[in-house]
Protein backbone atom coordinates (compact mmCIF):
# COMPACT_ATOMS: atom_id res chain seq x y z
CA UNK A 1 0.00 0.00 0.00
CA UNK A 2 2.91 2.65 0.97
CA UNK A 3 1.80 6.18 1.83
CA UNK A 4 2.13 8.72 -0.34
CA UNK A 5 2.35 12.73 0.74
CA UNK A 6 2.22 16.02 -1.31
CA UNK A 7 2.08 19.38 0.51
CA UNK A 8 1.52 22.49 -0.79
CA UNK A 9 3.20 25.74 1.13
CA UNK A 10 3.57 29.15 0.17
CA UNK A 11 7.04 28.69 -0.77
CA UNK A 12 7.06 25.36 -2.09
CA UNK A 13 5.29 22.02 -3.06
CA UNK A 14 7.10 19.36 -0.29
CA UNK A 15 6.47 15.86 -2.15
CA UNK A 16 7.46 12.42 0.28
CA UNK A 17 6.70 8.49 -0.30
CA UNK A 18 8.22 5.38 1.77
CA UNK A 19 10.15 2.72 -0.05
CA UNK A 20 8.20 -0.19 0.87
CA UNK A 21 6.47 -2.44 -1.91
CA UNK A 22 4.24 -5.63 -1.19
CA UNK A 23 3.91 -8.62 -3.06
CA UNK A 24 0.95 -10.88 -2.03
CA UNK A 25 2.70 -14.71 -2.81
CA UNK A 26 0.88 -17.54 -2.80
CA UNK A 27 2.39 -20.20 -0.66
CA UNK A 28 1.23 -23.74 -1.18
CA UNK A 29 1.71 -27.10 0.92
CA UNK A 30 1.72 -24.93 4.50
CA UNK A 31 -0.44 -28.06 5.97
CA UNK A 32 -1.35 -31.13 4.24
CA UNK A 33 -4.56 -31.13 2.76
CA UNK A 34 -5.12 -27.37 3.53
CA UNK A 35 -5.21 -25.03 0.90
CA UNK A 36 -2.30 -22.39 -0.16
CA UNK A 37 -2.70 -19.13 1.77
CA UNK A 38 -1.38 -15.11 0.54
CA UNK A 39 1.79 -14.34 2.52
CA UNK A 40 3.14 -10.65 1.85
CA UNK A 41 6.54 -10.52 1.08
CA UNK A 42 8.35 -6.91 1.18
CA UNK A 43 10.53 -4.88 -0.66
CA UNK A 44 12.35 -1.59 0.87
CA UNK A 45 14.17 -0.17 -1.71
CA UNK A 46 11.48 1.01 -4.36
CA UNK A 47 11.65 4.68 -5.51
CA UNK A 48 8.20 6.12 -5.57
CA UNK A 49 9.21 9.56 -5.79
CA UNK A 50 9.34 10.42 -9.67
CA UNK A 51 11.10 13.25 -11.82
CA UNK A 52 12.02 13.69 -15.03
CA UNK A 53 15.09 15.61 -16.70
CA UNK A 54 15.40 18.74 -18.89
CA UNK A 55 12.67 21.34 -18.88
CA UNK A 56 10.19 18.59 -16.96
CA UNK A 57 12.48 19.43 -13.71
CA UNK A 58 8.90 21.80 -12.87
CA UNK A 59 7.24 18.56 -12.16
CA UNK A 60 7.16 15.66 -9.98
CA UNK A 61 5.22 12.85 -8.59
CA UNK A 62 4.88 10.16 -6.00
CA UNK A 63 2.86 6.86 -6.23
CA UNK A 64 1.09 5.13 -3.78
CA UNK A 65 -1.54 2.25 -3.94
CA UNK A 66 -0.62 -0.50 -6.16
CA UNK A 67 3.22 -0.56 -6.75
CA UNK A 68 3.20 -2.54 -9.46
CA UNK A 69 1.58 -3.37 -13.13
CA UNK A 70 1.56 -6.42 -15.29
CA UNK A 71 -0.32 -10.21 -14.49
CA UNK A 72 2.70 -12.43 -15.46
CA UNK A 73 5.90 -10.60 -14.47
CA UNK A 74 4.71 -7.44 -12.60
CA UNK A 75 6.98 -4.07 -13.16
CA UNK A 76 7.24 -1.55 -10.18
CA UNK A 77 5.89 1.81 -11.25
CA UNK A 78 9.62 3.91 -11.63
CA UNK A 79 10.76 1.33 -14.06
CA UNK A 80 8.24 2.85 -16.42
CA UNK A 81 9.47 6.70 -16.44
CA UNK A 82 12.26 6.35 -19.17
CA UNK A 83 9.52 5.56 -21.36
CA UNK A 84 7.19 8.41 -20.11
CA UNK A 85 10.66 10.46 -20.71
CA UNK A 86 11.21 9.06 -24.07
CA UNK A 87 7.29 9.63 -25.12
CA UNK A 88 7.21 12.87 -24.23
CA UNK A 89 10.36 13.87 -26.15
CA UNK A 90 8.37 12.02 -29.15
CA UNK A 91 5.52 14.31 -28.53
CA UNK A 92 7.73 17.41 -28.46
CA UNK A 93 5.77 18.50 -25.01
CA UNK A 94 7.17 22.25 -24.05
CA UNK A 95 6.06 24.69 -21.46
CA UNK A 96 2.83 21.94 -20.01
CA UNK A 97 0.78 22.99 -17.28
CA UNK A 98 0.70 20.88 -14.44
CA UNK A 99 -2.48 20.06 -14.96
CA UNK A 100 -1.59 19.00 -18.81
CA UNK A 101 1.45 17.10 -17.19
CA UNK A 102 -0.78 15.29 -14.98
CA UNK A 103 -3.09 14.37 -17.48
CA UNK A 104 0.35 13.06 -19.81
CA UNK A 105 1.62 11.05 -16.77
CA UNK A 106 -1.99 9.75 -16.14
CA UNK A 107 -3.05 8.94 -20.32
CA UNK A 108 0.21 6.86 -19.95
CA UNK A 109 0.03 4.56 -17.29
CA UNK A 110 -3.90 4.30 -18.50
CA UNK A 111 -2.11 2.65 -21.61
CA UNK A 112 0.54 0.87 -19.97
CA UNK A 113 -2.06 -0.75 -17.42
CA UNK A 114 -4.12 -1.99 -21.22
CA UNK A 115 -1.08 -3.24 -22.41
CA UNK A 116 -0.26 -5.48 -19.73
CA UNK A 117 -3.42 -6.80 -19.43
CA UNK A 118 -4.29 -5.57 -16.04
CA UNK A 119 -7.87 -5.74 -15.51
CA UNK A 120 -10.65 -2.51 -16.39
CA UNK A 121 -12.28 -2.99 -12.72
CA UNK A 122 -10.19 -4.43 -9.68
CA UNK A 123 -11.57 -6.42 -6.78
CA UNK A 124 -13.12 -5.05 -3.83
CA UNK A 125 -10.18 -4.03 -1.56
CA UNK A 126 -7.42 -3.86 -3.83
CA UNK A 127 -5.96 -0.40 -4.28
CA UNK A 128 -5.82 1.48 -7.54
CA UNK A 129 -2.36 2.52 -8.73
CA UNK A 130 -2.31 6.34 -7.41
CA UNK A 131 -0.68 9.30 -8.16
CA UNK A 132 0.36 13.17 -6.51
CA UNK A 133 1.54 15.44 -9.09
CA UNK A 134 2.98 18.79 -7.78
CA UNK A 135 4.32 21.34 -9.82
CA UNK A 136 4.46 24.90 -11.49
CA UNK A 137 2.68 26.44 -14.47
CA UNK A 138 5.17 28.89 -16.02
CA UNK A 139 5.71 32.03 -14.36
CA UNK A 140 2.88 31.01 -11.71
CA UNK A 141 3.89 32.67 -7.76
CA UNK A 142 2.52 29.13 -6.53
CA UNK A 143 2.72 25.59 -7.30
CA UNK A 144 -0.24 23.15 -7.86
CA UNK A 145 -0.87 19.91 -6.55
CA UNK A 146 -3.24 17.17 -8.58
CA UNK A 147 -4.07 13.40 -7.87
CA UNK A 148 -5.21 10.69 -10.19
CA UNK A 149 -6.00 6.60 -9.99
CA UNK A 150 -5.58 4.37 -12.44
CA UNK A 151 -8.12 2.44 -13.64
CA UNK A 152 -10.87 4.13 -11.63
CA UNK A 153 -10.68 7.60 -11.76
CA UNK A 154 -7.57 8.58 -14.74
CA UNK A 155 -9.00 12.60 -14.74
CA UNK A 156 -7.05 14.51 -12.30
CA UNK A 157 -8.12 16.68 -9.60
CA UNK A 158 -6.61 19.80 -8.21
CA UNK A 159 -6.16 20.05 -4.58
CA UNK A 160 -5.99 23.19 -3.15
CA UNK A 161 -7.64 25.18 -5.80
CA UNK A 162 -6.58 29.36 -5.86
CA UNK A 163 -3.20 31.52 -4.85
CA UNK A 164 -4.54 31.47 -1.22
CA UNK A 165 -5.07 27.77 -0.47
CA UNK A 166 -2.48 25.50 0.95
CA UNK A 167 -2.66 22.20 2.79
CA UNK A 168 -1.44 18.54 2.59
CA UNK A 169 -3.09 15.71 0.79
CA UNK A 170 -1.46 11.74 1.76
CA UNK A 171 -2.93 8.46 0.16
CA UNK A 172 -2.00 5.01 0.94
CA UNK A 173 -2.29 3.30 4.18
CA UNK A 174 -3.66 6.38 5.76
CA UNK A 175 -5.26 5.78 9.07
CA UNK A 176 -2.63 6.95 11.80
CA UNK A 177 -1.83 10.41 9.55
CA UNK A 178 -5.84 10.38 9.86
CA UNK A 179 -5.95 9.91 13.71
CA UNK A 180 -2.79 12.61 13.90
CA UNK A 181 -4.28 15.31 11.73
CA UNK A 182 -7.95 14.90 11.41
CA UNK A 183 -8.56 13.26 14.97
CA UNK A 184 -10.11 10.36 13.92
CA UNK A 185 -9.85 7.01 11.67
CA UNK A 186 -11.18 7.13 8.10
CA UNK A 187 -13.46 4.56 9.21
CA UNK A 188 -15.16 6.05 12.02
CA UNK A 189 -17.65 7.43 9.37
CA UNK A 190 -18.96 4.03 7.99
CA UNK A 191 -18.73 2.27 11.18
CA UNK A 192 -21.30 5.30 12.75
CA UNK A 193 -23.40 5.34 9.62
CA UNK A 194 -23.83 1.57 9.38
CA UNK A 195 -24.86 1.66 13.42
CA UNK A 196 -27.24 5.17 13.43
CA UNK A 197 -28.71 4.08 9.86
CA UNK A 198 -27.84 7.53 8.37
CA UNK A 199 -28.49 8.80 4.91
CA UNK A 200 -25.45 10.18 2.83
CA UNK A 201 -26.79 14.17 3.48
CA UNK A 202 -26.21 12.59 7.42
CA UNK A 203 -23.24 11.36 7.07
CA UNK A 204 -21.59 14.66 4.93
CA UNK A 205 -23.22 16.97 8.12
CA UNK A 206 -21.42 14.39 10.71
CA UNK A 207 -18.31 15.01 8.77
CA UNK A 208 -17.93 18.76 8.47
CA UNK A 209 -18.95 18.38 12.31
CA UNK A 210 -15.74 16.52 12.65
CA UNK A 211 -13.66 19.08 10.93
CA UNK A 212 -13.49 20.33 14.35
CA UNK A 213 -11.30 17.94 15.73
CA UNK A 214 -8.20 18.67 13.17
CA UNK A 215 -5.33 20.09 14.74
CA UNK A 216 -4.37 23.26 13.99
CA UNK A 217 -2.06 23.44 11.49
CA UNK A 218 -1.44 27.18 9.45
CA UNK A 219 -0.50 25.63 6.33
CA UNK A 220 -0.24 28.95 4.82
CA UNK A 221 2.26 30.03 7.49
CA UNK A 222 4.54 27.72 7.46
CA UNK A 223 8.08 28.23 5.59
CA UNK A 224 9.06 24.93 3.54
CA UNK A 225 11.31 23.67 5.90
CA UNK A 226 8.60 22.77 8.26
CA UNK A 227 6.60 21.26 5.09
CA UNK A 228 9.61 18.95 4.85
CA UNK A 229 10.08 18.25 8.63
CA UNK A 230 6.02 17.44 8.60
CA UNK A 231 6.02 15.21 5.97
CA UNK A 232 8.96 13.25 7.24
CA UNK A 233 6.99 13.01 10.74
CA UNK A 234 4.13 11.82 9.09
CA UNK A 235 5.58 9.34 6.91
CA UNK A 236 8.38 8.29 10.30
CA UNK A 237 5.56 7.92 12.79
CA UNK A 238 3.64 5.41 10.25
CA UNK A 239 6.50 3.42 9.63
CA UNK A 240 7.69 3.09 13.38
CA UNK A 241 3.38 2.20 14.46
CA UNK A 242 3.35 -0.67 11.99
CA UNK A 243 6.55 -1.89 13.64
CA UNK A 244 4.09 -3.15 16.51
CA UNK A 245 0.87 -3.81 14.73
CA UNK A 246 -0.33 -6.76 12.74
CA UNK A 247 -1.71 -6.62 9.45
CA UNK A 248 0.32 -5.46 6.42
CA UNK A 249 3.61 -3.49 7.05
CA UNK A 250 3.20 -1.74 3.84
CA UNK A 251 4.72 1.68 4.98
CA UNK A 252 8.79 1.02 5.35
CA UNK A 253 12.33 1.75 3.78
CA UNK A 254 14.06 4.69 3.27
CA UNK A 255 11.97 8.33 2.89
CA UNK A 256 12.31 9.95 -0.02
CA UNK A 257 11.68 13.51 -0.16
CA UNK A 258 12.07 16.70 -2.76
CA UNK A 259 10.57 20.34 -2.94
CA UNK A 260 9.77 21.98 -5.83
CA UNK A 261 9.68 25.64 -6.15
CA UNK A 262 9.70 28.33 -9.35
CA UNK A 263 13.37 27.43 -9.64
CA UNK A 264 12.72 23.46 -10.37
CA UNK A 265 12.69 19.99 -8.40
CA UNK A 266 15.24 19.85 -5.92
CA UNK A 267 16.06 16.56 -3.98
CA UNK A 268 16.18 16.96 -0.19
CA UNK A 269 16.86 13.31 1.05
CA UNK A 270 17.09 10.43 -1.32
CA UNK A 271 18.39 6.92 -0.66
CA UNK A 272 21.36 6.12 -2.85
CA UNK A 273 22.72 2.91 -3.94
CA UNK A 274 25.80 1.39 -1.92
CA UNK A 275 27.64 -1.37 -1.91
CA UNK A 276 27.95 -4.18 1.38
CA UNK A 277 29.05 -2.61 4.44
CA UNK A 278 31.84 -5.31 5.79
C-alpha cells in the first residue's frame, strides 16, 4: 500500500513516499490437505518519488496504492518513467501545465495498465495505482498539486484550488496520519453510519462536524522547511506504528523527499545505492 504525501506551502510544493512495496505470494503445501494461503513478502528499496530531466524538472510525482503493473511478471511503477521520458520527447511536449502534465503522466500509465493486461475494474479491496503530481505552471507565484487513480478515476483533480489555499493531501495506508491530523480514523464514518442508519446528506453533516477535531495546522504560514520536517513526521511515525501492529507493514524503507519551487525539483533526502558494508 505505501503512503504517499504532497504538501503544498507558500514557498514550495514538499512531495514524500516510503520505499516499501508488497507482493501478495501464494504459498502452497503450508499443511497437508489445507489449501495455499497469501503471505506478503516486502521490498524496501522502491523509488516512488518520480522526476524527469530537462525542462520537466517543474514537475514531480509520488505513487502510492498499487506498486506494481503487469499479471505475469509485474513491473514496479519507476521502471516505467524512461519511457514516459522518451514519449514525451516524441511528442515534443514544451512549457505543459501541471495540470496537462498530470493528465500526460496519467493517459500513460492508463495505456501501460491496457497493455499489460491488467484488468478494467479491480476487486473489492485492492488499491488502484495512485498518483500526486505537484508542480508549477510557467511564471505562476505558486505551485499546484493534482491526484489521479488508475483504472478508476484517470482525470485529475486539483487540490488546493486558488493563490490562497495551501494544505497537505497523503494516500495510501492512511489511518494513523488520519488519527494525527484529522482526529479520527477514516473509518469512524462508515462504522457510525452503518450503526445510526444515516443517509449520505447525514453522514456529509457528521463530517464537516468533525472538521473540528483537526489540529491546527497554518498551512499557509509555514516556511518549507517545516513542510519537509512534517512530511517526514508523518511518513516516520507510520512506519515506526506498523513496527508493533499486525496486518500489512506496507509503509517502510528509506523516505524519499524533494521540494519543488519556481526554480525546479530539488532533492532533499534520497536513498542512494551502496555497496555491502563489511
Amino acid at each position: 500500500m505505501s503512503l504517499g504525501i504532497a504538501f503544498k506551502g507558500p514557498e514550495g510544493i514538499v512531495l514524500a513516499a516510503d520505499s516499501r512495496v508488497t507482493l501478495m505470494a501464494l504459498q502452497t503445501n503450508v499443511m497437508p490437505g489445507q489449501p495455499g494461503v497469501l503471505v506478503p513478502a516486502t521490498f524496501d528499496n522502491a523509488t516512488k518519488l518520480l522526476k524527469l530531466a530537462g525542462q520537466n524538472q517543474r514537475f514531480g510525482a509520488v505513487t502510492y496504492g498499487l506498486g506494481a503493473i503487469g499479471q505475469t511478471a509485474p513491473r514496479i511503477t519507476h521502471s516505467f518513467i524512461p519511457e514516459f521520458q522518451a514519449e514525451l520527447t516524441k511528442k515534443q511536449k514544451e512549457n505543459l501545465s501541471v495540470e496537462q502534465f498530470a493528465s500526460e503522466l496519467s493517459e500513460f500509465f492508463s495505456s501501460q495498465w491496457k497493455m499489460l493486461g491488467m484488468p478494467e475494474q479491480l476487486p473489492q479491496g485492492t488499491p488502484d495505482m495512485a498518483f500526486l503530481i505537484g508542480g508549477y505552471d510557467p511564471g505562476a507565484p505558486y505551485g499546484r498539486v493534482f491526484e489521479f487513480f488508475v483504472p478508476s478515476r484517470p482525470q485529475p483533480r486539483e487540490w488546493f484550488v486558488g493563490p490562497g489555499q495551501f494544505g497537505a493531501v497523503w494516500g495510501g495506508q492512511r489511518e494513523y496520519v488520519d488519527r494525527l491530523i484529522q482526529g479520527y480514523d477514516p473509518r469512524l464514518l462508515d462504522l457510525i453510519a452503518a450503526e445510526l442508519q444515516l443517509g449520505p446528506a447525514q453522514v456529509e453533516n457528521l463530517r464537516a462536524k468533525l472538521g473540528a477535531l483537526s489540529i491546527p495546522v497554518p498551512y499557509q504560514f509555514l516556511p518549507l522547511q517545516d513542510c519537509v520536517d512534517l512530511s517526514i513526521f508523518l511518513l516516520r511515525t507510520t512506519i515506526r506504528l506498523q513496527t508493533w501492529t499486525v496486518g500489512i507493514r506496507g509503509v517502510g524503507g528509506a523516505i524519499d523527499v524533494a521540494v519543488i519551487t519556481q526554480e525546479g525539483f530539488k532533492p532533499v533526502r534520497l536513498k542512494q545505492l551502496s555497496g555491502e558494508e563489511v
